[in-house]
Protein backbone atom coordinates (compact mmCIF):
# COMPACT_ATOMS: atom_id res chain seq x y z
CA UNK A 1 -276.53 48.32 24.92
CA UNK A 2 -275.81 51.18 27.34
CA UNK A 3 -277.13 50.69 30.90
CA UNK A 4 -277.25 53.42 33.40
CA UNK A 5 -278.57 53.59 37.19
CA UNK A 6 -279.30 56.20 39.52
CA UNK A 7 -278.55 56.29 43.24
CA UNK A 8 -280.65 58.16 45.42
CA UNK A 9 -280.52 59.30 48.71
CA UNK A 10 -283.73 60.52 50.89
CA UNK A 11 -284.06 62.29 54.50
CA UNK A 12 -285.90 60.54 57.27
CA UNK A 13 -289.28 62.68 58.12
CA UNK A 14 -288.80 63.42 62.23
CA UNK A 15 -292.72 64.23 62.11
CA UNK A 16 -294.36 61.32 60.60
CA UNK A 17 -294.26 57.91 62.68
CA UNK A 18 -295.69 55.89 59.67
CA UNK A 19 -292.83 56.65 57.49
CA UNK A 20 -290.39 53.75 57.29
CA UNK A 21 -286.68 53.66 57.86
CA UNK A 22 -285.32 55.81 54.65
CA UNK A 23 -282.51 53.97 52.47
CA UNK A 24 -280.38 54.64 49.88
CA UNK A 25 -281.35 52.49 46.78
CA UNK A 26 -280.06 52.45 43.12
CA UNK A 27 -282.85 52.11 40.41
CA UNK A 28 -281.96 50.89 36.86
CA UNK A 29 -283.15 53.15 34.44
CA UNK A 30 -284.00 51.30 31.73
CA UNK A 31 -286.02 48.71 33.31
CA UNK A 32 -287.15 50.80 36.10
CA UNK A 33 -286.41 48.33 38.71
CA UNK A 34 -284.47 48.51 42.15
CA UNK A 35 -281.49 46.62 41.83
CA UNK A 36 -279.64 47.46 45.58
CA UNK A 37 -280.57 49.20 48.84
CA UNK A 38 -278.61 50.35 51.91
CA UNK A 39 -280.00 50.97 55.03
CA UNK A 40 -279.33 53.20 57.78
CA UNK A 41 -279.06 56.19 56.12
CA UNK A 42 -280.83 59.92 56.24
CA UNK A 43 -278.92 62.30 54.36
CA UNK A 44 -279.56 66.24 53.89
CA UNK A 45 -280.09 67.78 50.82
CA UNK A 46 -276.51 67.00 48.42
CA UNK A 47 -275.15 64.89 51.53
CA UNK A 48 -273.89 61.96 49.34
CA UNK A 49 -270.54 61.42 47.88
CA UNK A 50 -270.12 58.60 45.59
CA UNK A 51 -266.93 56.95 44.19
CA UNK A 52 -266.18 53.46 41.73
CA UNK A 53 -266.13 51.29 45.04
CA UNK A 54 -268.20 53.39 47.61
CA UNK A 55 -270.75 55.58 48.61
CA UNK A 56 -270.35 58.13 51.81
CA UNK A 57 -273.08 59.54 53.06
CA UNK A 58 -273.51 62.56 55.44
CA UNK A 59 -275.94 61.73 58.23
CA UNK A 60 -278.02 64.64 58.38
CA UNK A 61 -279.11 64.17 62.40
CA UNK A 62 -275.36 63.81 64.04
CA UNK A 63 -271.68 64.14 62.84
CA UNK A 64 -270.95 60.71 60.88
CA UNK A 65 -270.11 59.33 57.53
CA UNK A 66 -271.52 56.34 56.86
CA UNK A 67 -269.32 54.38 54.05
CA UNK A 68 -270.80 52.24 52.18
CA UNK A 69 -268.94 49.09 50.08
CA UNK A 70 -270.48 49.00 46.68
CA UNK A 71 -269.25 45.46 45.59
CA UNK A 72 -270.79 44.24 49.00
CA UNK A 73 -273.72 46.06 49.23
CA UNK A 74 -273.06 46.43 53.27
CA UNK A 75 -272.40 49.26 55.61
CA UNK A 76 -268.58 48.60 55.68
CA UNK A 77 -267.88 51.67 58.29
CA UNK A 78 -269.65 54.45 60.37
CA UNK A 79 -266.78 57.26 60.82
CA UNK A 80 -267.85 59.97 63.76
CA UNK A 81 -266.49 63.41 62.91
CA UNK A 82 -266.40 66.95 65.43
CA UNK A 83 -268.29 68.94 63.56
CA UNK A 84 -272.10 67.79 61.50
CA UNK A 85 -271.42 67.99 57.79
CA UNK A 86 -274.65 69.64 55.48
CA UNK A 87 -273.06 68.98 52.10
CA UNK A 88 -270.48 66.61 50.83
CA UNK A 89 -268.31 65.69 46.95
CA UNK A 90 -266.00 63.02 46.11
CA UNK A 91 -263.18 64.08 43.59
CA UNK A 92 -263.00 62.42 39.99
CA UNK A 93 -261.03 59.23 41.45
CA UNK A 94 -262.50 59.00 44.94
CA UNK A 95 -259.04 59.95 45.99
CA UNK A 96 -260.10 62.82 48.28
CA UNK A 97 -263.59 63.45 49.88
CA UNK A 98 -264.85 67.05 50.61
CA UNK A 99 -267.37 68.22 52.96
CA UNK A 100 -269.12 71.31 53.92
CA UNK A 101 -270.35 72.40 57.52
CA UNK A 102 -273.32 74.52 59.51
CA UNK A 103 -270.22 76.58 60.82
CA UNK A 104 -269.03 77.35 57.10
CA UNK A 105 -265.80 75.53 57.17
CA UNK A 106 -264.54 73.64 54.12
CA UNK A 107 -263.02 69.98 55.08
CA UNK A 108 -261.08 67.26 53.16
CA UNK A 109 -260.51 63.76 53.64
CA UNK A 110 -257.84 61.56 51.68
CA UNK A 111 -259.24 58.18 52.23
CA UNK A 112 -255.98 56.31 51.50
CA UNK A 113 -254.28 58.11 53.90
CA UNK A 114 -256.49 58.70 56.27
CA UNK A 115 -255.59 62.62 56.53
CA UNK A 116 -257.51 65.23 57.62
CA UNK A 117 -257.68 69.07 56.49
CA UNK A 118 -259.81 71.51 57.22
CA UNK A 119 -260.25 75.69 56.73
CA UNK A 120 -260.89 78.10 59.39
CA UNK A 121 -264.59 79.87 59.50
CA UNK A 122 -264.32 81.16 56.20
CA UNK A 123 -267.91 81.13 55.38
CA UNK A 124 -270.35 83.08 57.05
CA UNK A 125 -272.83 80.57 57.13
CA UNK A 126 -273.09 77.46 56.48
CA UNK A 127 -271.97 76.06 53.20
CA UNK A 128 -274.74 74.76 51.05
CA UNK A 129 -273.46 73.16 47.77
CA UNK A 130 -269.66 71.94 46.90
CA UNK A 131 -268.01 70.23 44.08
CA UNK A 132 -264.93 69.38 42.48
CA UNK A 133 -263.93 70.30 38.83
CA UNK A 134 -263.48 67.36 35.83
CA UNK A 135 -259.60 67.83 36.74
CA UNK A 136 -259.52 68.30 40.21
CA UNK A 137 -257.87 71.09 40.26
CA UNK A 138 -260.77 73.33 41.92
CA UNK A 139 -263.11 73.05 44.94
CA UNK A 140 -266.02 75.08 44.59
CA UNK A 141 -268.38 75.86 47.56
CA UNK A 142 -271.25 77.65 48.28
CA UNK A 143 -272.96 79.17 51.57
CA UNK A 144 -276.14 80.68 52.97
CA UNK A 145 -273.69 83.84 52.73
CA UNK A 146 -274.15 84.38 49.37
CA UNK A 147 -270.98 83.84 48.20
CA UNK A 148 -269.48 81.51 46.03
CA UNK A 149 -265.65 80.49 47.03
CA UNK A 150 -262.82 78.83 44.70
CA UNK A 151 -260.01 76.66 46.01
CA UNK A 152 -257.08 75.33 44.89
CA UNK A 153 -256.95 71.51 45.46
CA UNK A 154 -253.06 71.65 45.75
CA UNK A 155 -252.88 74.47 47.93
CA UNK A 156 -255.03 72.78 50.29
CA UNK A 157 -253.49 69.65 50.30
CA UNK A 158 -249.62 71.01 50.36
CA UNK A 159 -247.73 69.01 53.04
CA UNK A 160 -245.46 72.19 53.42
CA UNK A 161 -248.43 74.59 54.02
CA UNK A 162 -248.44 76.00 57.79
CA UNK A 163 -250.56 78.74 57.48
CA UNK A 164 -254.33 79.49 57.07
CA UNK A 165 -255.77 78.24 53.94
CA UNK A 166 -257.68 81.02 51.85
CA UNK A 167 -259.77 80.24 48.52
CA UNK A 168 -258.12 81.44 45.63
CA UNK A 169 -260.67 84.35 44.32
CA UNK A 170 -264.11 84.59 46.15
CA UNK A 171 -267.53 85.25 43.28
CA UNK A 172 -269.98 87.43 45.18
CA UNK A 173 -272.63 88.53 42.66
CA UNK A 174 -275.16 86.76 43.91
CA UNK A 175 -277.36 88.71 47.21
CA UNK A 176 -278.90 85.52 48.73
CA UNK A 177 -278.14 81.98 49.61
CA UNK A 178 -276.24 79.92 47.26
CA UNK A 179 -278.61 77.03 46.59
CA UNK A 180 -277.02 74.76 43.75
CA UNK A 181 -273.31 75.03 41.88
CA UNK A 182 -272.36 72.49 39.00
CA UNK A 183 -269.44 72.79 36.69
CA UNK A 184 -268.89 71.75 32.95
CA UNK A 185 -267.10 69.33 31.90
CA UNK A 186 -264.25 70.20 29.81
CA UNK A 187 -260.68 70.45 30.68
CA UNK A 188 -259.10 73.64 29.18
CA UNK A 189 -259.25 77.06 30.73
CA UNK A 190 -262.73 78.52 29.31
CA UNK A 191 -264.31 75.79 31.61
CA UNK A 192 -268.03 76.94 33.08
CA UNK A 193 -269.77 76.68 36.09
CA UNK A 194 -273.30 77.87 36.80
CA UNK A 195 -274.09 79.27 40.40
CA UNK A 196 -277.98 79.40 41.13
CA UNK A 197 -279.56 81.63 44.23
CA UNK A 198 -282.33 82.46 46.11
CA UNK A 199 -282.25 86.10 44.70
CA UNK A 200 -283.96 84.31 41.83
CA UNK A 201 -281.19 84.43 39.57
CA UNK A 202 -278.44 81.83 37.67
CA UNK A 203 -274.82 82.53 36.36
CA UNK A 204 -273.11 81.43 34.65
CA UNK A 205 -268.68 81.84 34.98
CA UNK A 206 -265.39 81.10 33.56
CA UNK A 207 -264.17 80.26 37.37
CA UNK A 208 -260.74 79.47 36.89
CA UNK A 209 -260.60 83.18 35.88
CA UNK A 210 -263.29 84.88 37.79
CA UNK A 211 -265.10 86.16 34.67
CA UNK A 212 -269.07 86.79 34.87
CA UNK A 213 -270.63 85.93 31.54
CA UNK A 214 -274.15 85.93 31.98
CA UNK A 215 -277.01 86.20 34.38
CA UNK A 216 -280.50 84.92 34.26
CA UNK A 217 -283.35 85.93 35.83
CA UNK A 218 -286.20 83.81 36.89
CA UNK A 219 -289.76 84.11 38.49
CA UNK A 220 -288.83 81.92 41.20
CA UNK A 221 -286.03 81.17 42.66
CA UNK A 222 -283.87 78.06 41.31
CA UNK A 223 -283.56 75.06 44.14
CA UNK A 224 -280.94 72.76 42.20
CA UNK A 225 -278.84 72.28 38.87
CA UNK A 226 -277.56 69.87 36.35
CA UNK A 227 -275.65 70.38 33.14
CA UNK A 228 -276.13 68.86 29.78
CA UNK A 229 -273.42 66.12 29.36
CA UNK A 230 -271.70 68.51 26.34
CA UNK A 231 -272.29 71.99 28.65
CA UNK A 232 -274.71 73.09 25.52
CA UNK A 233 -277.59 74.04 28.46
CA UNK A 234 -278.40 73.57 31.99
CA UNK A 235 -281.45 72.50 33.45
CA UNK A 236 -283.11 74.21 36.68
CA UNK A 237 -286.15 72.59 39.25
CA UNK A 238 -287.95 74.95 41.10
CA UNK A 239 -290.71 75.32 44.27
CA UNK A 240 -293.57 74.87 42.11
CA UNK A 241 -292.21 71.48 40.37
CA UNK A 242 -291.31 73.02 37.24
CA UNK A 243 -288.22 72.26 35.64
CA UNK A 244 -286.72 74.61 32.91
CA UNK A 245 -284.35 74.28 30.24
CA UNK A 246 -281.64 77.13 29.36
CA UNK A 247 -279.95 76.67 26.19
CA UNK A 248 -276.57 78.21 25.63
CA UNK A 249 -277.63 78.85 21.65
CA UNK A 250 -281.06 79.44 21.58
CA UNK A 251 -282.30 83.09 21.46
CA UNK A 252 -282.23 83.41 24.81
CA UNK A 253 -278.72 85.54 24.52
CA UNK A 254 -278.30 88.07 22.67
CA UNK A 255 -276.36 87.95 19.64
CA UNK A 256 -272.47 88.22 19.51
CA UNK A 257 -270.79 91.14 17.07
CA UNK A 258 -270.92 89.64 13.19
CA UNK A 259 -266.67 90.12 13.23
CA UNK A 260 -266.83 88.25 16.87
CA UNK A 261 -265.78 84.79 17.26
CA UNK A 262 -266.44 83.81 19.94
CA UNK A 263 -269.75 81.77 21.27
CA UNK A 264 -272.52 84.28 22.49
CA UNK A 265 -271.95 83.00 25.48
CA UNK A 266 -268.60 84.22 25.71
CA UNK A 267 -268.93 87.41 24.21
CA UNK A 268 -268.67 90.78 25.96
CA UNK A 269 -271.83 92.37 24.44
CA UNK A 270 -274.33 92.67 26.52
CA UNK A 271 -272.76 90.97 29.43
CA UNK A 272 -273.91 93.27 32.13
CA UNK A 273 -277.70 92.86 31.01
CA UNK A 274 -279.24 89.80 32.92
CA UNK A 275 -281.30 87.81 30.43
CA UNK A 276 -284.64 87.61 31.65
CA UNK A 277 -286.29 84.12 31.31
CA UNK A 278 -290.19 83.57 30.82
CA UNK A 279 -292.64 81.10 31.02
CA UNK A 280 -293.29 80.34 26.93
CA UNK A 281 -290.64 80.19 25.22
CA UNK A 282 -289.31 77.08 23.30
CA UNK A 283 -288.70 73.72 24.56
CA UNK A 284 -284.73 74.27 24.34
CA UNK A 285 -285.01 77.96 25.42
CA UNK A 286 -287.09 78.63 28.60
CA UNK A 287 -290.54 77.18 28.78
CA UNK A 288 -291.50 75.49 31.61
CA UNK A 289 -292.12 71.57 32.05
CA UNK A 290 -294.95 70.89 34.05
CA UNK A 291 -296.98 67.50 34.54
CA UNK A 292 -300.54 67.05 36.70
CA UNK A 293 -299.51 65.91 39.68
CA UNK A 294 -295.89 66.92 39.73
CA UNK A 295 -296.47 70.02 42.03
CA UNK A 296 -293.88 69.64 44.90
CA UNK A 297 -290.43 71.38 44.98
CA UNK A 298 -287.58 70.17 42.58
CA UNK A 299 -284.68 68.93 45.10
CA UNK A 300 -282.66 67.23 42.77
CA UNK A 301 -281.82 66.95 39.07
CA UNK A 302 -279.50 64.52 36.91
CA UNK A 303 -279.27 64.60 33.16
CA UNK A 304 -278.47 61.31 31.56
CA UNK A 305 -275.42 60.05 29.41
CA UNK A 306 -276.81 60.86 25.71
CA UNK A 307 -278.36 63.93 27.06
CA UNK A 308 -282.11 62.94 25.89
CA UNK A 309 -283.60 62.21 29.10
CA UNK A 310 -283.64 64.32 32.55
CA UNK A 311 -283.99 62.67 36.04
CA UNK A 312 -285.92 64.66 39.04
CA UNK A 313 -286.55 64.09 42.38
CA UNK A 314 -288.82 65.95 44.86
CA UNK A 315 -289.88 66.47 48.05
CA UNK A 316 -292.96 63.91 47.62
CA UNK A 317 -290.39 61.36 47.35
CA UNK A 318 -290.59 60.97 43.66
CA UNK A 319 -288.36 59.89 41.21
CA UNK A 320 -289.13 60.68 37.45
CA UNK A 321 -288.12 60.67 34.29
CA UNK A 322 -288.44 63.93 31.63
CA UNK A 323 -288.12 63.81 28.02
CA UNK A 324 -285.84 66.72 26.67
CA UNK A 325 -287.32 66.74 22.99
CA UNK A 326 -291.14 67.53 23.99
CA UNK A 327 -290.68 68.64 27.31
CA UNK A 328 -292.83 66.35 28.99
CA UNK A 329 -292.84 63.73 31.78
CA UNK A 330 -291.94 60.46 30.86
CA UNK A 331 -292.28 58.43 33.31
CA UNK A 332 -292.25 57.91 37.60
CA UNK A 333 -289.57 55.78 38.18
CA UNK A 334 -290.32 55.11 41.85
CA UNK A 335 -292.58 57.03 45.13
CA UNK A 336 -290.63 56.85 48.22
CA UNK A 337 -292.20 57.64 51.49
CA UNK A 338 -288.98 60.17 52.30
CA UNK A 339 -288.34 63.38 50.44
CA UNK A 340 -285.29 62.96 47.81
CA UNK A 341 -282.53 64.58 48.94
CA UNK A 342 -280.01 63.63 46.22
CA UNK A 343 -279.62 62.07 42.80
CA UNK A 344 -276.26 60.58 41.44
CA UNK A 345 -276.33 59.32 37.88
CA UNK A 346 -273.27 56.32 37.88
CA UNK A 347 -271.22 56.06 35.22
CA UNK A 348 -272.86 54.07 32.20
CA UNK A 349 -271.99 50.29 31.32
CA UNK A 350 -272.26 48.19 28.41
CA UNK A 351 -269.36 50.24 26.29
CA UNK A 352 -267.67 47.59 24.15
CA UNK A 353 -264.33 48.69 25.31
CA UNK A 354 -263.60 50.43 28.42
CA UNK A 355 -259.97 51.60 30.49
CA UNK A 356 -260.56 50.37 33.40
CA UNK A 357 -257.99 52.00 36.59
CA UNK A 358 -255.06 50.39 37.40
CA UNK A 359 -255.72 51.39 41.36
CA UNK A 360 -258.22 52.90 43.44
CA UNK A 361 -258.70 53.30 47.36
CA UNK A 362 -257.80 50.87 49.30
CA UNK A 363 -261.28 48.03 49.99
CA UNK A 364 -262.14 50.36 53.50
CA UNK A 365 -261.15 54.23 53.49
CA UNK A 366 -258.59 54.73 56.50
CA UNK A 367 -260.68 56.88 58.97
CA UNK A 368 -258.97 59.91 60.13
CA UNK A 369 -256.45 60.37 62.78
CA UNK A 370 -258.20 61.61 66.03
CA UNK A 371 -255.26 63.89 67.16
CA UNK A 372 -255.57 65.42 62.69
CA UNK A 373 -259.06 66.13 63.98
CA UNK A 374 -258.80 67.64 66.84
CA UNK A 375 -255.75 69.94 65.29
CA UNK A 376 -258.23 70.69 62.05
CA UNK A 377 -260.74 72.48 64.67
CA UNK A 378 -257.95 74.81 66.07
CA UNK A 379 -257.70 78.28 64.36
CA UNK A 380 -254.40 77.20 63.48
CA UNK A 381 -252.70 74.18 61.04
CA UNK A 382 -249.75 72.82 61.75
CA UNK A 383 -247.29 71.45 59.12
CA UNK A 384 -247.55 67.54 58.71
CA UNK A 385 -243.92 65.30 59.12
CA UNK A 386 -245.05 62.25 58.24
CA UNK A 387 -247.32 60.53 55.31
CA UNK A 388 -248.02 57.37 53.74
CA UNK A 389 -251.16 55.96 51.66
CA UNK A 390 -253.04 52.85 51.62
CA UNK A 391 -253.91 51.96 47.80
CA UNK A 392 -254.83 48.44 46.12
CA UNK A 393 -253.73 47.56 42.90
CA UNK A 394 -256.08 46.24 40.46
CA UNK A 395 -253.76 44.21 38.25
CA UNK A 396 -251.46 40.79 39.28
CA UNK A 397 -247.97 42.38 40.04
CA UNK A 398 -244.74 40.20 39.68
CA UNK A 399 -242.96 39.90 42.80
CA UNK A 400 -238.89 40.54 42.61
CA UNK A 401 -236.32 41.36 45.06
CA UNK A 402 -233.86 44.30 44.78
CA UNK A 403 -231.20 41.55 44.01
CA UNK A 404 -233.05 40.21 41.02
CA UNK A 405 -232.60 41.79 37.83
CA UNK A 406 -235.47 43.92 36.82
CA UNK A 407 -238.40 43.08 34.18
CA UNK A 408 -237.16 43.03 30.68
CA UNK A 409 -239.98 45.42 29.97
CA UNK A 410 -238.05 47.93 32.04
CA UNK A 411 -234.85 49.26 32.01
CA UNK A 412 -234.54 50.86 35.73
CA UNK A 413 -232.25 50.08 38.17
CA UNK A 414 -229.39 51.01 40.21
CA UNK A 415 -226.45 48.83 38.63
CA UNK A 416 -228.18 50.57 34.82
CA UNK A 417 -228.41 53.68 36.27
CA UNK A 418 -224.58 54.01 37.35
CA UNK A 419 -223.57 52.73 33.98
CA UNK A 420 -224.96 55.34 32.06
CA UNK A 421 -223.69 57.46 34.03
CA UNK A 422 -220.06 56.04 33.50
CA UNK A 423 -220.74 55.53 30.07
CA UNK A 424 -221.97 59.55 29.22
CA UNK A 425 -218.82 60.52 31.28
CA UNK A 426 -216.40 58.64 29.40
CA UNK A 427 -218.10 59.93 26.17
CA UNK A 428 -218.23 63.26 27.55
CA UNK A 429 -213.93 63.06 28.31
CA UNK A 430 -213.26 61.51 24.99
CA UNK A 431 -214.75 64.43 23.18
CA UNK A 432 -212.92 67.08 25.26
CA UNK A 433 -209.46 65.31 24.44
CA UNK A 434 -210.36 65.53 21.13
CA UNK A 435 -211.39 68.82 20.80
CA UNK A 436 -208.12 70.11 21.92
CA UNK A 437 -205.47 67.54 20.97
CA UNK A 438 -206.71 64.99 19.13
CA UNK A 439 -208.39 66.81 16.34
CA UNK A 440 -204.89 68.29 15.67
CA UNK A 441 -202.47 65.82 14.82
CA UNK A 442 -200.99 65.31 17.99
CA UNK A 443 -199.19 68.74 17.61
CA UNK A 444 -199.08 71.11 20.53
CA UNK A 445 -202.04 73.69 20.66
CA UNK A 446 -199.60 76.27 21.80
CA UNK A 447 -196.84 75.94 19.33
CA UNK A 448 -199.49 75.56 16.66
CA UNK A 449 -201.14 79.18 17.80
CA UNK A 450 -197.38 80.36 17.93
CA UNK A 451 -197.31 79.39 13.91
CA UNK A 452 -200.29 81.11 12.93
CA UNK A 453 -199.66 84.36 14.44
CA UNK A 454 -196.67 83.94 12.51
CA UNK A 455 -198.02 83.06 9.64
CA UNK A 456 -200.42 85.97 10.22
CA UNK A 457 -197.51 88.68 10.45
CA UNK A 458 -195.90 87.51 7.04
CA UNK A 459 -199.10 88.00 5.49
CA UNK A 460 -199.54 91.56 6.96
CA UNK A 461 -196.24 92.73 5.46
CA UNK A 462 -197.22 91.19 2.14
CA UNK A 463 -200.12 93.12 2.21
CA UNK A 464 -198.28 96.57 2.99
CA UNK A 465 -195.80 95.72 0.41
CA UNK A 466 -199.11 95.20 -2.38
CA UNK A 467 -200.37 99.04 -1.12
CA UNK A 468 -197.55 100.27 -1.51
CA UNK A 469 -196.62 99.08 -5.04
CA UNK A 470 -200.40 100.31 -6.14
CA UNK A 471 -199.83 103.50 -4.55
CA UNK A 472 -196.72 104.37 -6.40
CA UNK A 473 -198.33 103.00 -9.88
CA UNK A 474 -200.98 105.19 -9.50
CA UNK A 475 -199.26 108.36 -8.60
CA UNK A 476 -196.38 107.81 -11.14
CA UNK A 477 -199.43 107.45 -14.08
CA UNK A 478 -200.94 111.03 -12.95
CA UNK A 479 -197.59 112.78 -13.12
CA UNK A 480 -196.88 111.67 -16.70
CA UNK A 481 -200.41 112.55 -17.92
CA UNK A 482 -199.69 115.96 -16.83
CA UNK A 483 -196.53 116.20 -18.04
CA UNK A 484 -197.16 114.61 -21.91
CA UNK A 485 -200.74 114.67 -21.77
CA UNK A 486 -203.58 111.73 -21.59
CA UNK A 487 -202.78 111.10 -25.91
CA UNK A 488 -199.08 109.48 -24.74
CA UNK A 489 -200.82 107.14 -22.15
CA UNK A 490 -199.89 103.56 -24.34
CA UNK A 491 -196.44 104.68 -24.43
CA UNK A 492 -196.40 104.68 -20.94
CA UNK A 493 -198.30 102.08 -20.08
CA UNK A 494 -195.63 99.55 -22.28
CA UNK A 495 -192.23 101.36 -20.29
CA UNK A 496 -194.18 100.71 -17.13
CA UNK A 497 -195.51 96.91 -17.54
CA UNK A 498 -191.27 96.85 -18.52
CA UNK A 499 -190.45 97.96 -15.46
CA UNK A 500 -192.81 96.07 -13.28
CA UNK A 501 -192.05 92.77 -15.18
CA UNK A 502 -188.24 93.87 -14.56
């Protein structure tokens, strides 16, 4: 039996003295219970990252990460930054941590190294939502600006690069702040990701391209995203508690050409005509899940493994549970006394077979390097000389020396190495040899070319000698048949075969 568990991360309340110290707690969600806490945490609104072996969380008063050590439940290390971070993402891996600030730069920390990198001011504003893509090949970010920016992961970890790092192509459709950004989950190049806005709108792209494919339009303006585990729709929470389901083939698009192949979602009719999405339509198509009670704004939303159930939090501190088919509210998982401020759905166990990773980070994240900070918040970057990583592996390794003779599993090494080489060379002069002695008998290449352009003169002359004899046949045969006349043709025919046979 599957099991799955949510992590969730409130914000301290500055006003209200009776509220208690907020946490970060994981809740089973199958048995509804609390099953781990962590204390000394207040994070703004997507300020936790979360990876197989720890959880970093963006204080949302000063500029620290706390990291958190699953396995040990503790506070393992409290790592002080220059600059407060508002949103933060963890790659697929947990290899690199990325982080958004008030002053709109875009930062990333490799945790095994412990380096550094950050962007100039290229934001506006602050950056409000960031995440990576299923292959970590993009960064996407957000801002109050309005704009929506696309990185390149390896341009902005190149050791080599010395000059300002730009995002790769900037989407700017949207007029207002960019309030919520998640990505689909599949690996080839018609890959989505759906932006959402305060201008009361949602699109939906093909970002590793730049294409707009759709736009919808709500009453109210969208606070936070998820997507259905197989991208077929994507859910939306609003200010009024509401949360709202848009699927990708329901009638909600318009219908693609009937010689089109392509998904409606994909298809260029109607593109540039935003879909406009009201209040009482289907279940799967638009209409709005309410509940009594549930009235405050949506902050965060999480859709579960089979894609049945959908996870809320709000601003009232609860956490509950929706049922997809009907619509309705299943259940309240849990009331905090701290408005939710993110929701993390972690990975499901129970599978009967699973691959685990031969590695991850190493047990505590190397902090960063205060001179790599200090040289991120310059206008300028300057070009890295040295690197190495921290990583633990997860398997028993052998130990050999260099002297020893490698595993008989594997065939690398030096000594092997230099005797293929030898062994390809030899090959390699054996077959030249042959190809221009050998293959001949021993006999000379130039005397033997010397024969055959010999050989090829004698049987020119032989040829001109053959012309020649059919030329004179044939001109002796048309004097005689006007001469006697075509009737004496055997006679001549007999004296000629006599001479030619002569």
């Amino acid at each position: 039996m599957l099991s799955e568990q949510v992590l969730v991360g409130t914000l301290r309340s500055l006003t209200d003295p009776s509220s208690s110290e907020s946490t970060l707690s994981i809740y089973d969600l199958h048995t509804y219970k609390q099953v781990a806490t962590y204390k000394r945490s207040s994070t703004a609104k997507s300020g936790l990252a979360v990876t197989s072996s720890h959880i970093y969380a963006a204080q949302a008063d000063k500029a620290i990460i706390n990291v958190y050590d699953r396995s040990k439940g503790i506070l393992a290390s409290t790592v002080p930054f220059t600059e407060q971070f508002t949103v933060l993402s963890a790659s697929h891996g947990g290899a690199l941590i990325a982080g958004g600030t008030e002053s709109g730069r875009l930062t990333i920390w490799e945790v095994a190294s412990g380096r550094f990198i950050s962007t100039g001011h290229i934001h506006l504003q602050r950056v409000t939502t960031i995440t990576f893509d299923p292959t970590n090949t993009f960064i996407i970010t957000g801002s109050a600006d309005s704009n929506v920016y696309i990185w390149s992961v390896a341009q902005l970890t190149d050791l080599r690069s010395s000059a300002d790092r730009k995002p790769e192509r900037i989407l700017d459709h949207h007029q207002r702040e960019i309030t919520s950004i998640v990505v689909g989950r599949a690996n080839g190049p018609a890959n989505i990701a759906v932006t959402a806005s305060q201008d009361l709108s949602c699109i939906v792209w093909n970002y590793q391209t730049g294409i707009f494919l759709r736009r919808f339009l709500f009453p109210i303006a969208p606070l936070t995203l998820a997507l259905d585990p197989a991208d077929r729709a994507f859910y939306a929470g609003f200010q009024d508690g509401s949360i709202q389901c848009i699927d990708f083939h329901g009638d909600s698009l318009p219908q693609a050409a009937p010689c089109s192949t392509s998904h409606r979602l994909f298809a260029s009719e109607g593109r540039n005509v935003p879909v406009t999405i009201g209040e009482s339509e289907g279940v799967r198509s638009g209409r709005k899940w309410v509940s009594a009670g549930h009235d405050s704004p949506v902050t965060a939303v999480a859709v579960m493994f089979e894609g049945d159930f959908v996870v809320t939090g709000n601003e009232r501190g609860e956490v509950c549970v929706w049922d997809v088919a009907t619509g309705s509210l299943y259940r309240r998982v849990v009331g905090l006394k701290a408005p939710i401020t993110s929701l993390h759905l972690l990975p499901p166990t129970g599978f009967l077979s699973s691959s685990a990773p031969t590695t991850h980070p190493p047990p505590l994240p190397l902090k960063p390097r205060y001179d790599t900070l200090n040289a991120s918040s310059s206008t300028s970057s300057s070009q890295q000389t040295t690197y190495s990583i921290t990583t633990q592996f997860l398997t028993h390794l052998t130990p050999f020396s260099l002297s020893q003779q490698p595993p008989k599993y594997s065939s690398f090494s030096p000594a092997n190495d230099l005797s293929q080489i030898l062994s390809g060379a030899r090959e390699m002069s054996s077959c030249t040899r042959s190809s221009i002695g050998g293959g001949l008998g021993g006999v000379d290449p130039r005397k033997r070319v010397e024969e055959l352009e010999s050989e090829l003169v004698r049987m020119h002359r032989s040829y001109e000698q053959l012309v020649g004899l059919h030329k004179g046949l044939w001109e002796r045969q048309a004097r005689w048949m006007l001469e006697v006349g075509v009737d004496g043709g055997e006679g001549w025919e007999e004296s000629d075969e006599m001479e030619v046979m002569s």
